[in-house]
Protein backbone atom coordinates (compact mmCIF):
# COMPACT_ATOMS: atom_id res chain seq x y z
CA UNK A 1 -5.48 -24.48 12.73
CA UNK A 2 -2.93 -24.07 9.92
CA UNK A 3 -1.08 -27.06 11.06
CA UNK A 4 -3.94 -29.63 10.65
CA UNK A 5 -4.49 -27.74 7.25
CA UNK A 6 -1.12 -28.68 6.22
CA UNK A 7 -0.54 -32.06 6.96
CA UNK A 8 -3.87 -32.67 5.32
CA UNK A 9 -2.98 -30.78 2.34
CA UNK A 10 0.96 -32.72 2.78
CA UNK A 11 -0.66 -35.99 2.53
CA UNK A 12 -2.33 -35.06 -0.73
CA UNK A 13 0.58 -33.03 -2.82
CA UNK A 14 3.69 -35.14 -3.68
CA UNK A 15 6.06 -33.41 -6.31
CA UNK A 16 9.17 -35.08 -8.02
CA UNK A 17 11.78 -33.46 -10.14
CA UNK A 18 9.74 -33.84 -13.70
CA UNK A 19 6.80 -31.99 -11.94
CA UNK A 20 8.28 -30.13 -8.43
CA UNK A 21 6.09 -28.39 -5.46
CA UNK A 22 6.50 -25.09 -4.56
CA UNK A 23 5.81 -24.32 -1.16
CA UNK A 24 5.28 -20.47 0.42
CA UNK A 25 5.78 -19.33 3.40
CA UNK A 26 4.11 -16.40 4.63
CA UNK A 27 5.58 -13.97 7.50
CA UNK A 28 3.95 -11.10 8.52
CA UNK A 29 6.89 -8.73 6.78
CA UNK A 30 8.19 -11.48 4.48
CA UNK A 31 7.41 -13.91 2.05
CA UNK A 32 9.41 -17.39 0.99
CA UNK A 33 9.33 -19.99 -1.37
CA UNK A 34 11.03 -23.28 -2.13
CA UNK A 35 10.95 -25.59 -5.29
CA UNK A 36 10.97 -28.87 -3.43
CA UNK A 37 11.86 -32.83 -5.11
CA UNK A 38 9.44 -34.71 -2.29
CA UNK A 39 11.10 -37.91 -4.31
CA UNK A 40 14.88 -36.89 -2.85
CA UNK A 41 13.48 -34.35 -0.11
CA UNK A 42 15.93 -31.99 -1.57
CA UNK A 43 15.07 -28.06 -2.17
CA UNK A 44 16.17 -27.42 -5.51
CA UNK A 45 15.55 -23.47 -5.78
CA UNK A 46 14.29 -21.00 -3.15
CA UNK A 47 13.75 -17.01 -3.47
CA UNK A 48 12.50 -14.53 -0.49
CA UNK A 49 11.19 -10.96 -0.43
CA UNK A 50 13.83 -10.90 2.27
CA UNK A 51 16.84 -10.78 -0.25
CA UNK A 52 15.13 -9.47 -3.26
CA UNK A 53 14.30 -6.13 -0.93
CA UNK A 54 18.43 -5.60 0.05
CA UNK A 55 18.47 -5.38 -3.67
CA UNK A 56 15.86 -2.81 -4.14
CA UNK A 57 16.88 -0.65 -0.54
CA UNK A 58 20.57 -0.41 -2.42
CA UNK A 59 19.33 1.00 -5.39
CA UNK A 60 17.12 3.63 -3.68
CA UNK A 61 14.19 3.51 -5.96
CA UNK A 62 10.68 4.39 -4.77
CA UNK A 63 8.80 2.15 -1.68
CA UNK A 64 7.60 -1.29 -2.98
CA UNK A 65 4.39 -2.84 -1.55
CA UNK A 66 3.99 -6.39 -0.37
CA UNK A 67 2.27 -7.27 -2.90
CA UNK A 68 4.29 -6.09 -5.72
CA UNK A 69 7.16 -7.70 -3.93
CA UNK A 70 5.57 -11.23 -3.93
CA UNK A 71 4.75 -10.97 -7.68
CA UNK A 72 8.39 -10.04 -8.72
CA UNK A 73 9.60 -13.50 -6.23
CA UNK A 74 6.95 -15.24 -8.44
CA UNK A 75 8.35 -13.55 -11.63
CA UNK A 76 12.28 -14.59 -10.43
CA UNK A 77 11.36 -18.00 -9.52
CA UNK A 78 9.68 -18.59 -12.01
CA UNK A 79 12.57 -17.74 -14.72
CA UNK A 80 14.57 -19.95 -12.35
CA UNK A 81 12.66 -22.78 -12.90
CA UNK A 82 12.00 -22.16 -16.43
CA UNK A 83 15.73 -22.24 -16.98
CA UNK A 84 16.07 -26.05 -15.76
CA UNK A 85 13.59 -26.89 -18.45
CA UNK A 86 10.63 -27.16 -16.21
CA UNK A 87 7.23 -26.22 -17.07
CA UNK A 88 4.43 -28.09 -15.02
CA UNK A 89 4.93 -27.38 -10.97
CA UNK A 90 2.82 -28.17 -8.13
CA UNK A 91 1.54 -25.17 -6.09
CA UNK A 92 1.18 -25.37 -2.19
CA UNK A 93 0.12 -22.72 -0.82
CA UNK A 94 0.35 -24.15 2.94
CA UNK A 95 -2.82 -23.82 4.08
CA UNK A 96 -2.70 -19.90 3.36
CA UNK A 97 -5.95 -18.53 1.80
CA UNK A 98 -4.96 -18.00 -2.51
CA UNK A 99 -5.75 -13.89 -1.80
CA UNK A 100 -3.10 -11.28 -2.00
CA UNK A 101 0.44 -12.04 -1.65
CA UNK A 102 0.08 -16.02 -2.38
CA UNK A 103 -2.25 -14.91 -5.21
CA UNK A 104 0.33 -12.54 -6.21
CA UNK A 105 3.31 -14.85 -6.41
CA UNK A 106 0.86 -17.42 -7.95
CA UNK A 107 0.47 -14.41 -10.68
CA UNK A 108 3.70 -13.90 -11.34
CA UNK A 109 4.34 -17.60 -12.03
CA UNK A 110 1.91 -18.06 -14.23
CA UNK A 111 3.09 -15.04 -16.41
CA UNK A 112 6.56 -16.77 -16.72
CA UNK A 113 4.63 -19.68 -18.28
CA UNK A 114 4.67 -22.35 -15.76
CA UNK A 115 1.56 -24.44 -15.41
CA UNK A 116 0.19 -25.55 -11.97
């Protein structure tokens, strides 16, 4: 089912390097996303709950929640992206329904300032 969603949505979203798509992947324990140029089918930036957690499970601090853990991805990437002078991006959420953590990263992209 989610792979007929996403070559339908694929067809439909083309970003280039003025105006890039981010794309999200969604594990059951992690969370991913990639700043893609479909123009060059290069990934320019990509951030995961998977490294951002090493960072938090060093520094002992209290549990984090999935959620909270997607926004701060959203938050990091979006910083990223805002340092390469980038502020329009195209958002594909791969076929997953915009609730909880994709709504969550989504969140903490928009607070950086981007526009999608």
């Amino acid at each position: 089912m989610i792979l007929k969603k996403k070559s339908i949505i694929r067809k439909k979203i083309f970003g280039f390097l003025e105006k890039p798509r981010v794309s999200i992947f969604r594990s059951n324990k992690h969370i991913y996303a990639q700043v893609i140029d479909d123009y060059k089918g290069n990934t320019l930036i990509s951030a995961s709950s998977k490294k951002l957690l090493k960072f938090y499970k060093n520094r002992r601090e209290k549990k984090i929640t999935k959620k909270e853990l997607s926004y701060k991805i959203g938050n990091l990437l979006g910083n990223i992206i805002k340092s390469y002078g980038i502020t329009q991006i195209l958002f594909d959420r791969n076929g997953y329904i915009y609730h909880g953590r994709v709504k969550a990263l989504a969140k903490g992209l928009r607070n950086v300032g981007l526009q999608f």
